[in-house]
N, C-alpha and C. Protein backbone atom coordinates (compact mmCIF):
# COMPACT_ATOMS: atom_id res chain seq x y z
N UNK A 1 84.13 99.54 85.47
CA UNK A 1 84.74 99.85 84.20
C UNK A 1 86.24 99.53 84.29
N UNK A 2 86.75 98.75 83.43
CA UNK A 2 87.94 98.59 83.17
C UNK A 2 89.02 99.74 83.61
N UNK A 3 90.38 99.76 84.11
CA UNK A 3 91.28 100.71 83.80
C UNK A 3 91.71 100.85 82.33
N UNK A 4 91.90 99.96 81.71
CA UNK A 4 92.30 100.57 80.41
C UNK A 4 91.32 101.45 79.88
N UNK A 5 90.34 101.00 79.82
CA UNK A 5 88.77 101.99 79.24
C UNK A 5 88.65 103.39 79.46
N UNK A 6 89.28 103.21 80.97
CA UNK A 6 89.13 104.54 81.59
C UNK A 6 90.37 105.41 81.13
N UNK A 7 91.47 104.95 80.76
CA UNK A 7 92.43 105.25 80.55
C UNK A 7 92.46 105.78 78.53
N UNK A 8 91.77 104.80 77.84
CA UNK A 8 91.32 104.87 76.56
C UNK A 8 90.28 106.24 76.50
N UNK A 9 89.52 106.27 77.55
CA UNK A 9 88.21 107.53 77.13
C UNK A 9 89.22 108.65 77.84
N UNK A 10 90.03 109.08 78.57
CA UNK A 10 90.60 109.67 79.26
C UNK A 10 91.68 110.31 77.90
N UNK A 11 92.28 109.41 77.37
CA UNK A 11 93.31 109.85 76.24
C UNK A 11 92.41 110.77 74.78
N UNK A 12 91.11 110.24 75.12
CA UNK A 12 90.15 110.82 73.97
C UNK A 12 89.79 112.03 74.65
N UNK A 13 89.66 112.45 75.53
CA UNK A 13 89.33 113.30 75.80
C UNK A 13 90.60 114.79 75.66
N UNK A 14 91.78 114.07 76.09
CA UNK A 14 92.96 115.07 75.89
C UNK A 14 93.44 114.93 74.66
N UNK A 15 92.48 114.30 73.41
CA UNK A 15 93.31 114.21 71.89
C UNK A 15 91.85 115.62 71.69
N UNK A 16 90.31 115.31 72.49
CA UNK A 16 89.97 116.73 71.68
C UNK A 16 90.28 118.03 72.51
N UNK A 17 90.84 118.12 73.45
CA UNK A 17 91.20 119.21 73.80
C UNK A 17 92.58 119.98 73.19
N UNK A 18 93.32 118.83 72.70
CA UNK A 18 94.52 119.40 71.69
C UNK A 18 93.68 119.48 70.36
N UNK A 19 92.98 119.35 69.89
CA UNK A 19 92.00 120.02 68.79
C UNK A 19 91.43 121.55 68.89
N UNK A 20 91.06 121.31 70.20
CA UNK A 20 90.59 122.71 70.11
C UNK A 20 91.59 123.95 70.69
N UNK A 21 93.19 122.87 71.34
CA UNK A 21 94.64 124.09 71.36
C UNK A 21 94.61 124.37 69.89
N UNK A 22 94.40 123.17 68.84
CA UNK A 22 95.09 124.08 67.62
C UNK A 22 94.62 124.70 67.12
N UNK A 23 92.88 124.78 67.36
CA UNK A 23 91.99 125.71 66.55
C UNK A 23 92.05 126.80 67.50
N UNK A 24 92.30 127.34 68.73
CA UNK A 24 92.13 128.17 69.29
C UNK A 24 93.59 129.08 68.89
N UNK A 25 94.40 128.41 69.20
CA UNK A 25 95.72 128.33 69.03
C UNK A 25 96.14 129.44 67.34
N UNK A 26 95.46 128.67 66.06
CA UNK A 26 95.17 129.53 64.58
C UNK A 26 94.36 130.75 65.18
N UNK A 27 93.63 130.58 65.59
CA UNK A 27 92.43 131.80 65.35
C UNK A 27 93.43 132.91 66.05
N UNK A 28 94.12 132.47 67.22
CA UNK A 28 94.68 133.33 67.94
C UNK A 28 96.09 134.30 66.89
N UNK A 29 96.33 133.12 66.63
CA UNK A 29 97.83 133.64 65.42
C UNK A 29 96.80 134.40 63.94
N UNK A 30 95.94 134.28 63.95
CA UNK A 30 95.41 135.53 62.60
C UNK A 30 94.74 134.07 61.43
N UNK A 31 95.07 132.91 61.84
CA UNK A 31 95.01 131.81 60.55
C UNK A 31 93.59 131.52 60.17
N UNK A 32 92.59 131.63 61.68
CA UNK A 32 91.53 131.02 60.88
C UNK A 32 90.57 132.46 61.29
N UNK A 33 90.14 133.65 60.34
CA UNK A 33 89.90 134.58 60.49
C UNK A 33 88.59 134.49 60.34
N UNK A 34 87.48 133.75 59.91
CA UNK A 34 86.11 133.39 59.94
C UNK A 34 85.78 132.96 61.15
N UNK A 35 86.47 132.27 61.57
CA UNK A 35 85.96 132.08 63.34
C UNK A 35 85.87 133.48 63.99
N UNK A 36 84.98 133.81 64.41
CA UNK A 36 84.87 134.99 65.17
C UNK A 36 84.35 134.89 67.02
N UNK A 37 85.50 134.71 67.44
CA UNK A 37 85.73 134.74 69.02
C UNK A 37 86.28 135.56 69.32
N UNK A 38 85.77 136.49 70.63
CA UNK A 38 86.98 137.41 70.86
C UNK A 38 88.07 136.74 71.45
N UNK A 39 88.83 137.52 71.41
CA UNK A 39 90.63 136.98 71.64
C UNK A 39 90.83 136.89 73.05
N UNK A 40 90.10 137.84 73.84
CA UNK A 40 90.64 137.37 75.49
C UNK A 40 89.86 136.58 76.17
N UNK A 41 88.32 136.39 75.81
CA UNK A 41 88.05 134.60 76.38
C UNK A 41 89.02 133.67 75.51
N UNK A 42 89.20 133.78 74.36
CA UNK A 42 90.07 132.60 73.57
C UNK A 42 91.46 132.22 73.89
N UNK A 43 91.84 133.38 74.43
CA UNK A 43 93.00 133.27 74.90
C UNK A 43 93.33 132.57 76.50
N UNK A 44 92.17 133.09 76.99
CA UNK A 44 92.24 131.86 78.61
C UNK A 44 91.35 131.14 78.24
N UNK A 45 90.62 130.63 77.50
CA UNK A 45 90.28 129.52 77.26
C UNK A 45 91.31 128.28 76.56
N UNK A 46 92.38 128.89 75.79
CA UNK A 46 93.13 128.30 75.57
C UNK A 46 94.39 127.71 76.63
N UNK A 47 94.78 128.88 77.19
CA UNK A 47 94.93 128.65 78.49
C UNK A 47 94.89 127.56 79.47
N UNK A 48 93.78 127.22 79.85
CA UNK A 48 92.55 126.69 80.36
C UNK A 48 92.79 125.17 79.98
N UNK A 49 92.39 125.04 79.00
CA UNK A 49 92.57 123.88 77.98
C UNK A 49 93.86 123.48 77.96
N UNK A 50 95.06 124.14 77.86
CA UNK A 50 96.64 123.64 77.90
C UNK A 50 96.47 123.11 79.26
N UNK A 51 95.96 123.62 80.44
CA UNK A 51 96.50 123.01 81.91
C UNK A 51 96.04 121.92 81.98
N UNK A 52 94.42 121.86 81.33
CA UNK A 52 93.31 120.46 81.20
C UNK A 52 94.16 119.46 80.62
N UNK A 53 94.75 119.92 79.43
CA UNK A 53 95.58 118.41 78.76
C UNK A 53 96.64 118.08 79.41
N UNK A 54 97.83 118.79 79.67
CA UNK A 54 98.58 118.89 80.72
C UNK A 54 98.29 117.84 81.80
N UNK A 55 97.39 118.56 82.53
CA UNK A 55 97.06 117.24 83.87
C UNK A 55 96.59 116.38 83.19
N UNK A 56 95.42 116.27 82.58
CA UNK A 56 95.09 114.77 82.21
C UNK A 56 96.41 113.90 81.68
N UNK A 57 97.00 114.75 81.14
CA UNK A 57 97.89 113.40 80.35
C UNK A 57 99.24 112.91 81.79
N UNK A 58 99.34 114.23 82.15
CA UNK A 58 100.37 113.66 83.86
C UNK A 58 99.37 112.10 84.21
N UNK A 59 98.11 112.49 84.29
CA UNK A 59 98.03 111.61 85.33
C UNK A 59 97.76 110.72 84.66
N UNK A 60 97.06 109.84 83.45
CA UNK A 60 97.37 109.48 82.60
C UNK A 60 98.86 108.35 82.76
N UNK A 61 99.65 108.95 82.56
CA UNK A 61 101.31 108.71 82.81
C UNK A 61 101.23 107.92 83.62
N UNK A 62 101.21 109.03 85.00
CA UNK A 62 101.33 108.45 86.62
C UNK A 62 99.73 106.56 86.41
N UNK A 63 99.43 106.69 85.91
CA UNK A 63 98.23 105.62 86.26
C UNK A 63 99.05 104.48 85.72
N UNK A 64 99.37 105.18 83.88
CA UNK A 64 100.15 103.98 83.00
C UNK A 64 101.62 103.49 83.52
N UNK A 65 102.03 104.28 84.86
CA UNK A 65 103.64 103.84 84.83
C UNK A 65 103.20 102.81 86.30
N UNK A 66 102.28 103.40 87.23
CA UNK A 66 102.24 102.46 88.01
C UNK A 66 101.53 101.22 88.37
N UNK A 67 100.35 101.41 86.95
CA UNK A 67 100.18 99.95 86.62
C UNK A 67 100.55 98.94 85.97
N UNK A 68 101.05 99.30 84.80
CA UNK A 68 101.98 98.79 84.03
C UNK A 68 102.55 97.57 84.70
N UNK A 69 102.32 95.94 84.28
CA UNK A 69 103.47 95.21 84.14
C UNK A 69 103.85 95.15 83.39
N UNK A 70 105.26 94.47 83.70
CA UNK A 70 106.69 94.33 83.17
C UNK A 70 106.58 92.83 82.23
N UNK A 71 106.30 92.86 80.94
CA UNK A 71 106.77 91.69 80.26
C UNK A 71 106.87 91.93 78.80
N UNK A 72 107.08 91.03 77.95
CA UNK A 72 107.15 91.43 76.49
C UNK A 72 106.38 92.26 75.63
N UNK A 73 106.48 93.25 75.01
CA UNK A 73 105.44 93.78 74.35
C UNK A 73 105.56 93.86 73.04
N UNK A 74 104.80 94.24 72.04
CA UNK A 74 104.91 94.47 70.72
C UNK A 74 105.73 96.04 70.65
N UNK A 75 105.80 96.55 69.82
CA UNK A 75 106.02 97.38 69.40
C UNK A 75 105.15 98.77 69.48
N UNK A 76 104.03 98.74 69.74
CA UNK A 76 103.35 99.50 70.38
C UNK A 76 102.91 99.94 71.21
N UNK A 77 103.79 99.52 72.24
CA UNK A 77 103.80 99.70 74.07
C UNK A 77 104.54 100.62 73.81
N UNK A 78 106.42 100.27 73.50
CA UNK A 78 107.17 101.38 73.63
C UNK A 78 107.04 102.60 72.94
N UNK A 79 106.21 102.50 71.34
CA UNK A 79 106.13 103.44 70.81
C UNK A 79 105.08 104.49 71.58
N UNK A 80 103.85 104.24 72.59
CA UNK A 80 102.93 104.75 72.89
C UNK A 80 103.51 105.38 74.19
N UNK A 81 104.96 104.91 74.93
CA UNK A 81 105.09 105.68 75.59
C UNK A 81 105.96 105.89 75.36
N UNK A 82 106.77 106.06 74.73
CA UNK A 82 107.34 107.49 73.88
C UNK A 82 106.82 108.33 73.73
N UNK A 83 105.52 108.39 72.92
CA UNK A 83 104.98 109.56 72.25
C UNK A 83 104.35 110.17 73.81
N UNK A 84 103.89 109.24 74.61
CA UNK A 84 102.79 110.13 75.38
C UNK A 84 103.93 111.15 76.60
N UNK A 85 105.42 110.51 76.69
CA UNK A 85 106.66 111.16 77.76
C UNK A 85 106.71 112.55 77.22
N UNK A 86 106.97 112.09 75.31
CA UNK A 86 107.15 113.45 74.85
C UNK A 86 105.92 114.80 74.63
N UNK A 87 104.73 113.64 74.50
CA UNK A 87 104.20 114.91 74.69
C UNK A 87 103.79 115.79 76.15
N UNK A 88 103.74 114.89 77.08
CA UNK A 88 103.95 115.70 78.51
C UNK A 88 104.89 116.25 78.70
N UNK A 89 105.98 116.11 78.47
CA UNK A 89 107.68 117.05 78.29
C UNK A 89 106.91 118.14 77.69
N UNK A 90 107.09 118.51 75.89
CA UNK A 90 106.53 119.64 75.15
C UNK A 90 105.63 119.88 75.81
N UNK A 91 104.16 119.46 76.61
CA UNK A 91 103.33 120.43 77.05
C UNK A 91 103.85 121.44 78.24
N UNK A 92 104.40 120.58 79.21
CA UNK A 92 105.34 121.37 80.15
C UNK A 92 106.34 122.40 79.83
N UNK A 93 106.84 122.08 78.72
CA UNK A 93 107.87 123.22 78.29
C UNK A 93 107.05 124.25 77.91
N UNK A 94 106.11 124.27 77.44
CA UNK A 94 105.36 125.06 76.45
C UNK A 94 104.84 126.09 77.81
N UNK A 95 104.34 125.43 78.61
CA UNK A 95 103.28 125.97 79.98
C UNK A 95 104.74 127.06 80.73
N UNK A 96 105.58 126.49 80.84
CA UNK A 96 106.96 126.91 81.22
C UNK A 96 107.52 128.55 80.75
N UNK A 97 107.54 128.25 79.52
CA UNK A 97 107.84 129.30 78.14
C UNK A 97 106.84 130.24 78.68
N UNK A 98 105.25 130.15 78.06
CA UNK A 98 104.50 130.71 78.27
C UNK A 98 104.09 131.78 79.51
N UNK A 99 104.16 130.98 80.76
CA UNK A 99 103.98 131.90 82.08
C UNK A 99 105.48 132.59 82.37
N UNK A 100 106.78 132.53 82.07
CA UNK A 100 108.16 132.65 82.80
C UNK A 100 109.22 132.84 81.97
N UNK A 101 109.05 132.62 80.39
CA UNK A 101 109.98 132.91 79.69
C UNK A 101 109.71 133.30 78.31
N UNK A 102 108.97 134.49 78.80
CA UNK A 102 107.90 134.72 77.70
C UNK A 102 108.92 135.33 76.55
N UNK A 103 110.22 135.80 76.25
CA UNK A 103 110.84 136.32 75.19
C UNK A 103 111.02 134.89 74.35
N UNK A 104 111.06 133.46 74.77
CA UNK A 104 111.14 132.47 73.58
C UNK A 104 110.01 131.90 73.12
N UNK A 105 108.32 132.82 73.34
CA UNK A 105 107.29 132.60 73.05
C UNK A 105 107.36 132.36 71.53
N UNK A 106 108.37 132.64 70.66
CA UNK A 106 108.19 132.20 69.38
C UNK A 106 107.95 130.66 68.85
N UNK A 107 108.68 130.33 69.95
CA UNK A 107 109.01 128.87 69.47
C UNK A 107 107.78 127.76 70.26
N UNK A 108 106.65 128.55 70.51
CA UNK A 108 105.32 128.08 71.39
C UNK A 108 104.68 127.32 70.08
N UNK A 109 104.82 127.63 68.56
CA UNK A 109 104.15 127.16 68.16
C UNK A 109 104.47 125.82 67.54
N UNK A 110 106.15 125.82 67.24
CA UNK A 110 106.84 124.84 66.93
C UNK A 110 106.28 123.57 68.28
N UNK A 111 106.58 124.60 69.74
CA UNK A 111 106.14 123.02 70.68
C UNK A 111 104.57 122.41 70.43
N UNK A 112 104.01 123.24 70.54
CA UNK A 112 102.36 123.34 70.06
C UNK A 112 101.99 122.02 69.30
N UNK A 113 102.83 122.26 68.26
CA UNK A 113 102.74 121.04 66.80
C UNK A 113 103.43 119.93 67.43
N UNK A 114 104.44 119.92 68.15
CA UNK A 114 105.01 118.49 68.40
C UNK A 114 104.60 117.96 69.74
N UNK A 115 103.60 119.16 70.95
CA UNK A 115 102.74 118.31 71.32
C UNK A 115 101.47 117.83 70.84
N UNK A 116 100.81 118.26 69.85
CA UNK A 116 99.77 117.95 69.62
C UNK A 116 99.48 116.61 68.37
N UNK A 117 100.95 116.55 67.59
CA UNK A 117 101.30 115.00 66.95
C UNK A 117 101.31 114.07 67.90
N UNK A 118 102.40 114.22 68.41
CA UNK A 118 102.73 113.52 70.01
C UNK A 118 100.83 112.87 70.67
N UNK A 119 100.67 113.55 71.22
CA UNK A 119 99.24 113.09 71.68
C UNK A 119 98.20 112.66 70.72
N UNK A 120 98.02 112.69 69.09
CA UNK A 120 97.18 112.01 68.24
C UNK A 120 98.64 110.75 67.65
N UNK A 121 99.64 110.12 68.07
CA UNK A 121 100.36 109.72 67.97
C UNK A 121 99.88 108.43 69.24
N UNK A 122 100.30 109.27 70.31
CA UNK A 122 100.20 108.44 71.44
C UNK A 122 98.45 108.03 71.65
N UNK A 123 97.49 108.64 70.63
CA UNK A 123 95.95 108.10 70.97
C UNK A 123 96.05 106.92 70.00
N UNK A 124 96.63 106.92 68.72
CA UNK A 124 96.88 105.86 67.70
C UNK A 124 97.31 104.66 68.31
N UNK A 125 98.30 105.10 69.23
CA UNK A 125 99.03 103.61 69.65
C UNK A 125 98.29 103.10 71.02
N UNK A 126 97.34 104.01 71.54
CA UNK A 126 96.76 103.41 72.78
C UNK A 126 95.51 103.55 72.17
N UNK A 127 94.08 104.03 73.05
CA UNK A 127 93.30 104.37 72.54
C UNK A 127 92.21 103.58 71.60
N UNK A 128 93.20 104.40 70.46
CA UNK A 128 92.36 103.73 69.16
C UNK A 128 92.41 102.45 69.10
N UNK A 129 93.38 101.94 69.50
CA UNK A 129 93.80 100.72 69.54
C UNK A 129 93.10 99.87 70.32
N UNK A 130 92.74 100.24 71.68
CA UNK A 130 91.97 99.47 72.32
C UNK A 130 90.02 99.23 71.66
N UNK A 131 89.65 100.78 71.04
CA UNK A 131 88.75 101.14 70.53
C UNK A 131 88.15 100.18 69.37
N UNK A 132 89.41 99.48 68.68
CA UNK A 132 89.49 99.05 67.87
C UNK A 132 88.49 97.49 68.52
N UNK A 133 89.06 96.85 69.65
CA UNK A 133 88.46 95.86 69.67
C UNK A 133 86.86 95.46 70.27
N UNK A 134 87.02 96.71 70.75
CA UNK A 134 85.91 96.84 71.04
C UNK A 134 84.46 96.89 70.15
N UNK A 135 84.64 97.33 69.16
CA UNK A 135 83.36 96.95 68.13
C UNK A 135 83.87 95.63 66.95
């Protein structure tokens, strides 16, 4: 199997696990009140799921920076790693906040949202993209 492929199903996999940070993520904040989970599996499951995307997308990174050659690209190289730096930054900050600096837990949800654009951002410009030629 290709590295990009692997790298394409790999990014799909950490775009649905930031699906289910944000649905776990609402239910937890009071938003989606018909879901009925209790709150302390949901809460380390969410947990759980932040470290899962987290590493996947590190390594992810680490695969895309050290395979990566160096030559001209369109416009959607740099934009895709942009989005994917920033969203490993915000997930790290967030993981950071969360275990060690828990009085600026307010602002977990603001990072929340700009990692979880960030990574359906960075699946748009990789990903889908490759997905695309494939059928």
């Amino acid at each position: 199997m290709p590295l990009v492929m692997v790298k394409s199903f790999l990014t799909t996999v950490v775009l649905v696990l930031a699906a289910g940070q944000v649905i776990s993520g609402a239910r937890l904040r009071g938003c989606l009140k018909r879901l009925s989970l209790p709150a302390g599996s949901l809460r380390t499951w969410h947990r759980l799921g932040g470290d899962a995307a987290l590493l996947l997308t590190v390594t992810i990174a680490v695969v895309c920076v050290t395979q990566a050659s160096f030559s001209a690209y369109s416009l959607r190289v740099p934009l895709h790693a942009g989005l994917g730096t920033l969203a490993a930054v915000v997930m790290l900050a967030k993981v950071i906040i969360a275990r060690r600096f828990r009085r600026y837990l307010r602002y977990a949800v603001i990072l929340g949202t700009i990692a979880a654009l960030s990574v359906l951002g960075c699946f748009a410009a990789s990903a889908l993209w490759y997905f695309r030629f494939l059928v």
